[in-house]
PDB file of N, CA and C in Angstrom:
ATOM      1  N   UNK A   1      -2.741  -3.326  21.847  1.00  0.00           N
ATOM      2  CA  UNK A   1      -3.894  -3.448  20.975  1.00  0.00           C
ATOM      3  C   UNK A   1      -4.830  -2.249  21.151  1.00  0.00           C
ATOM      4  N   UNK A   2      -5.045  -1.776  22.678  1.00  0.00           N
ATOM      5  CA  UNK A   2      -5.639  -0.195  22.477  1.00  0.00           C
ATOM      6  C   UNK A   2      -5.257   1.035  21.947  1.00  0.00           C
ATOM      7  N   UNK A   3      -3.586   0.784  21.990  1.00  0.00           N
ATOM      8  CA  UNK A   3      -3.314   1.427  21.069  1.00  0.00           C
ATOM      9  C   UNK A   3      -3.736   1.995  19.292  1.00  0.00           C
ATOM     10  N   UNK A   4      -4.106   0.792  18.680  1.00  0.00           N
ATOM     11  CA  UNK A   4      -4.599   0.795  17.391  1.00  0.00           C
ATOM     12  C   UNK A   4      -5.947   1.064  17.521  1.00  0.00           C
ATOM     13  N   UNK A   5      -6.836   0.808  18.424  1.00  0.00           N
ATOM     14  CA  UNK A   5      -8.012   1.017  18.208  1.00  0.00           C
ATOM     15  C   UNK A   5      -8.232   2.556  18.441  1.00  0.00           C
ATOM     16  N   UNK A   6      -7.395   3.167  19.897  1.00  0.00           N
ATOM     17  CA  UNK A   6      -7.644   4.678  19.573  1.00  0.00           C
ATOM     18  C   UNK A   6      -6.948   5.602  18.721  1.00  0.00           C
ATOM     19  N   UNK A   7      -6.094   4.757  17.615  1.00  0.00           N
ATOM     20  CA  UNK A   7      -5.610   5.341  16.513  1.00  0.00           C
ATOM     21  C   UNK A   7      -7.036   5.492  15.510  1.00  0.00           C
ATOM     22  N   UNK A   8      -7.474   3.748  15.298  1.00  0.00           N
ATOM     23  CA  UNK A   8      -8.266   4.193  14.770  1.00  0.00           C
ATOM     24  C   UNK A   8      -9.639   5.057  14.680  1.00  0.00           C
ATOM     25  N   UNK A   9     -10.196   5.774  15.907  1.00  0.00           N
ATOM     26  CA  UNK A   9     -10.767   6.227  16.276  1.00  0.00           C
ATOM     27  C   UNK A   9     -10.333   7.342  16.354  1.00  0.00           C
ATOM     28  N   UNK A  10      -9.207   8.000  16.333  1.00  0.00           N
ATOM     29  CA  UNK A  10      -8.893   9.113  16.021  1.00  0.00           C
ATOM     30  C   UNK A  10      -8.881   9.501  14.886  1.00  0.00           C
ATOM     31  N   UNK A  11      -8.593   9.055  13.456  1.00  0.00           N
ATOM     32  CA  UNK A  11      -8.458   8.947  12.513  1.00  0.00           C
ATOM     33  C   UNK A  11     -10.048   9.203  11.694  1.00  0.00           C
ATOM     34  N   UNK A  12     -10.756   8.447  12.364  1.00  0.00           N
ATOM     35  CA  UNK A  12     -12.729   8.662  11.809  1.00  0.00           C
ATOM     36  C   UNK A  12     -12.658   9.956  12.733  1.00  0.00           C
ATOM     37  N   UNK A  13     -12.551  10.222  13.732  1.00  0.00           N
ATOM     38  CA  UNK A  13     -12.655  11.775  14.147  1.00  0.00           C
ATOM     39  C   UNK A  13     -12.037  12.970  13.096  1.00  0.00           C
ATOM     40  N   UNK A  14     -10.798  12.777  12.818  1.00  0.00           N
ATOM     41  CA  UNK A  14     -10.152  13.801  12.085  1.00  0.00           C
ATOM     42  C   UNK A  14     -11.169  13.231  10.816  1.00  0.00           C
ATOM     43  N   UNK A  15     -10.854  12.115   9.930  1.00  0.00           N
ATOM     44  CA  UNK A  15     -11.483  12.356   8.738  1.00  0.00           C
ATOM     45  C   UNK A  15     -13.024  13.365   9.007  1.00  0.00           C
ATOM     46  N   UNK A  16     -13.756  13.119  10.098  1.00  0.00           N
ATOM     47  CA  UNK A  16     -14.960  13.781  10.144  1.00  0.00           C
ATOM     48  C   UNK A  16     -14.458  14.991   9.890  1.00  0.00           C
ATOM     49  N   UNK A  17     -14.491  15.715  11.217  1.00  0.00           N
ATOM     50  CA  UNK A  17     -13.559  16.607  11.309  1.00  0.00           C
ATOM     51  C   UNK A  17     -12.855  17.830   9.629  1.00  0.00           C
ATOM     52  N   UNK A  18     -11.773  17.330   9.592  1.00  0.00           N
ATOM     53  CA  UNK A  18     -11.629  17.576   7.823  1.00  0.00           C
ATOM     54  C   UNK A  18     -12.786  17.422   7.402  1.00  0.00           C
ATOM     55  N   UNK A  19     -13.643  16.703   6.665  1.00  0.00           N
ATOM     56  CA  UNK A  19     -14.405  16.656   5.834  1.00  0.00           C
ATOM     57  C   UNK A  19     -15.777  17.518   6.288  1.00  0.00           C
ATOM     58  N   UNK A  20     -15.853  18.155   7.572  1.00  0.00           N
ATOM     59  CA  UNK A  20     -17.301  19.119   7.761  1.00  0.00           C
ATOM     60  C   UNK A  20     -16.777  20.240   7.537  1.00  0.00           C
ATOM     61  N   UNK A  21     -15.266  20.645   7.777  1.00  0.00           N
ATOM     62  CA  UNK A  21     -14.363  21.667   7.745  1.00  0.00           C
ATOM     63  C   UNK A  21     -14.599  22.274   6.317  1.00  0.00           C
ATOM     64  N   UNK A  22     -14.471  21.489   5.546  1.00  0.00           N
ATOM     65  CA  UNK A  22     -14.260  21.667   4.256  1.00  0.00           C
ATOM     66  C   UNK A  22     -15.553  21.889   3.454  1.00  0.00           C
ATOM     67  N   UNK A  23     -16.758  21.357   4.008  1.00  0.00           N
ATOM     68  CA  UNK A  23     -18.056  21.224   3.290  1.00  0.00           C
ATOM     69  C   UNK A  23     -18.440  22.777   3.895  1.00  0.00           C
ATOM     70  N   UNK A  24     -18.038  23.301   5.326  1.00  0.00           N
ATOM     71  CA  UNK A  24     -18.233  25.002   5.235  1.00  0.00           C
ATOM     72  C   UNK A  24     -17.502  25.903   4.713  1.00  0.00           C
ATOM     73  N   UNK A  25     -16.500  25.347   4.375  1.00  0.00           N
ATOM     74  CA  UNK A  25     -15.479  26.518   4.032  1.00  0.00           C
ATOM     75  C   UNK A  25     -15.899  26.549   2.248  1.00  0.00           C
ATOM     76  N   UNK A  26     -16.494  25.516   1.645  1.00  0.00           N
ATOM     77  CA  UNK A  26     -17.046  25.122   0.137  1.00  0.00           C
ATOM     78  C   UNK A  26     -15.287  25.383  -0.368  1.00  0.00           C
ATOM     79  N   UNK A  27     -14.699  24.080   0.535  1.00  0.00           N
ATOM     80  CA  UNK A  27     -13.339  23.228  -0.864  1.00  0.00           C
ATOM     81  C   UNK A  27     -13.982  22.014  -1.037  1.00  0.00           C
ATOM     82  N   UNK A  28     -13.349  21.739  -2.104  1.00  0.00           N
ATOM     83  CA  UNK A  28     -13.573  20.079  -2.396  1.00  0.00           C
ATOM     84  C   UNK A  28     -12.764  19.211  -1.112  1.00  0.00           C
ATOM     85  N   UNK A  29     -13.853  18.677  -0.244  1.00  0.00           N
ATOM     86  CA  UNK A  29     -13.587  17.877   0.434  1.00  0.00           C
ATOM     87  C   UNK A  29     -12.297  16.145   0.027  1.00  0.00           C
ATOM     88  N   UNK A  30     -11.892  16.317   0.504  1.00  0.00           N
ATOM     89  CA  UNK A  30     -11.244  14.612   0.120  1.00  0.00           C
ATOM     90  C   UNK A  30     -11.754  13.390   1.031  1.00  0.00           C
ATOM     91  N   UNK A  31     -11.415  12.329   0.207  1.00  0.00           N
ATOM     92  CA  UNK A  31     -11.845  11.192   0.742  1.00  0.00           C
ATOM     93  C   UNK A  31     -11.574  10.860   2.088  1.00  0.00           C
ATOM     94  N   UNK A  32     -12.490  10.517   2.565  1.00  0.00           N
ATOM     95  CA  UNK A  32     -12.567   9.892   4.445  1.00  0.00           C
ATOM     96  C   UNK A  32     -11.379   8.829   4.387  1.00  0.00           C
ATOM     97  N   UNK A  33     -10.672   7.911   3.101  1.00  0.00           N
ATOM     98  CA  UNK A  33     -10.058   6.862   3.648  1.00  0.00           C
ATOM     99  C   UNK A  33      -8.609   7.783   3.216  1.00  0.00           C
ATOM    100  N   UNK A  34      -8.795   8.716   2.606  1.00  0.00           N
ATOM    101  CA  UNK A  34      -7.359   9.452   2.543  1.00  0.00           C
ATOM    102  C   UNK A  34      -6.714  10.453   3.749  1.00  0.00           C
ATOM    103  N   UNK A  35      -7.792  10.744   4.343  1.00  0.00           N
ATOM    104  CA  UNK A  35      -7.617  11.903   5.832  1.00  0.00           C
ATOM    105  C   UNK A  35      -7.434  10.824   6.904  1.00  0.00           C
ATOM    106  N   UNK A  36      -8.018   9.359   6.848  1.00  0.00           N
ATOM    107  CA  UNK A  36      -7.810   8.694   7.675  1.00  0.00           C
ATOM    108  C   UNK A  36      -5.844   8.259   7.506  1.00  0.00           C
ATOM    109  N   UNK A  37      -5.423   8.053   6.004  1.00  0.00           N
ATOM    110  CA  UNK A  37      -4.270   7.423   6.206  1.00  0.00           C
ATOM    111  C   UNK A  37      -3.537   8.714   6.394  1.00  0.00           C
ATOM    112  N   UNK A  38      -3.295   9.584   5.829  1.00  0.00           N
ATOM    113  CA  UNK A  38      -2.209  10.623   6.137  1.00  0.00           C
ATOM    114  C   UNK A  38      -2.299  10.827   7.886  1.00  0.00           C
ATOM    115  N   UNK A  39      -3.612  10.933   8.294  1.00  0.00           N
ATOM    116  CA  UNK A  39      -3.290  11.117  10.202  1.00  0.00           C
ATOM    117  C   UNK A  39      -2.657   9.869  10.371  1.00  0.00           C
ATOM    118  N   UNK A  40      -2.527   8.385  10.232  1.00  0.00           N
ATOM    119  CA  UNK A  40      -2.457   7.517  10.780  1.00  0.00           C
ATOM    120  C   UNK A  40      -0.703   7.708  10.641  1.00  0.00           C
ATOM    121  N   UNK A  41      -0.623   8.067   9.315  1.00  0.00           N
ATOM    122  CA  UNK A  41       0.831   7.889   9.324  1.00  0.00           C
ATOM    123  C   UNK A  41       1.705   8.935  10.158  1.00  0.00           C
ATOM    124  N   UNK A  42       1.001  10.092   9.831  1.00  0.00           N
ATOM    125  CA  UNK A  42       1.515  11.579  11.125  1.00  0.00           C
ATOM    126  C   UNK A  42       1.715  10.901  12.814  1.00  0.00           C
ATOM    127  N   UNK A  43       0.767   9.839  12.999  1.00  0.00           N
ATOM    128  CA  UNK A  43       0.821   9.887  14.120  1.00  0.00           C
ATOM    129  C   UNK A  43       1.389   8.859  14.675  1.00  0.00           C
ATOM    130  N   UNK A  44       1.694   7.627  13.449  1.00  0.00           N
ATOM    131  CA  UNK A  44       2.652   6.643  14.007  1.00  0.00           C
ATOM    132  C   UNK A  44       4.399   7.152  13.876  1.00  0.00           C
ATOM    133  N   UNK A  45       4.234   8.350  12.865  1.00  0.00           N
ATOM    134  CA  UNK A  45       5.636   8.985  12.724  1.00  0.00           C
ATOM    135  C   UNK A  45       5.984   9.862  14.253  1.00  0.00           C
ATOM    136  N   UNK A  46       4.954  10.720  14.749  1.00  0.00           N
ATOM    137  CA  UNK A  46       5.280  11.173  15.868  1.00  0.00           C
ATOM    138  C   UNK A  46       5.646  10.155  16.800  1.00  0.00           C
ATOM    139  N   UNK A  47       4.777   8.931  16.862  1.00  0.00           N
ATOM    140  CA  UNK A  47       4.844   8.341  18.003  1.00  0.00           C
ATOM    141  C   UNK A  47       6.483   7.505  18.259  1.00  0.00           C
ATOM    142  N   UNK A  48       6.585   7.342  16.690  1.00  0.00           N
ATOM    143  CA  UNK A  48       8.297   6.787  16.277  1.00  0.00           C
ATOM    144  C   UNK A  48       9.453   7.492  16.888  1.00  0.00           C
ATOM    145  N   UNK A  49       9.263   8.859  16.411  1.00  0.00           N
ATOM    146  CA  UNK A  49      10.529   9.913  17.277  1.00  0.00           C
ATOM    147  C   UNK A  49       9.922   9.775  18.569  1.00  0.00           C
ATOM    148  N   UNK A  50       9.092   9.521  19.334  1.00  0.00           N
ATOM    149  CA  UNK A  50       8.908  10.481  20.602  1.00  0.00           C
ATOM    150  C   UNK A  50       9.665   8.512  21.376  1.00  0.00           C
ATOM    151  N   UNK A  51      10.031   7.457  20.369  1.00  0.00           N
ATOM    152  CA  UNK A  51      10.515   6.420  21.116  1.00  0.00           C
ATOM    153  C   UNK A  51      11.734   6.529  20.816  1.00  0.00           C
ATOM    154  N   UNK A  52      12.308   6.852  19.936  1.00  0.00           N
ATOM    155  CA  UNK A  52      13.681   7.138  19.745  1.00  0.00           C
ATOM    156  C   UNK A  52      14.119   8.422  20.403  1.00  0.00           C
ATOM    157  N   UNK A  53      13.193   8.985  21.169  1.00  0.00           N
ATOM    158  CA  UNK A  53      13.965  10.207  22.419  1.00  0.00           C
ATOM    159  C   UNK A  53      14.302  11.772  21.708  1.00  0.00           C
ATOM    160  N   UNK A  54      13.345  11.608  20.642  1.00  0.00           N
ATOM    161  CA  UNK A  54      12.910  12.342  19.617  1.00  0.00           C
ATOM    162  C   UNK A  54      12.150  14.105  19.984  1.00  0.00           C
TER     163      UNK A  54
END
């Protein structure tokens, strides 16, 4: 279960993260719940190979 919670807490970091990145660089920022799912999925995909010996 800590698992998910410091997923999700990683995930509001990166969306931050991305989204201040982007407000200096002047791109159109994307949505906080879209930077949240693409990390979530990057990182349950890493975490997938690294159990299959990946």
């Amino acid at each position: 279960m800590e698992g998910y919670s410091a997923l999700i807490v990683m995930a509001l970091l990166c969306a931050f993260c991305v989204r201040w990145a982007a407000v200096k660089l002047r791109l159109p920022a994307p949505t906080r719940s879209a930077v949240m799912v693409v990390f979530a999925l990057v990182a349950l995909t890493l975490f997938g190979k690294h159990l299959n010996g990946g």
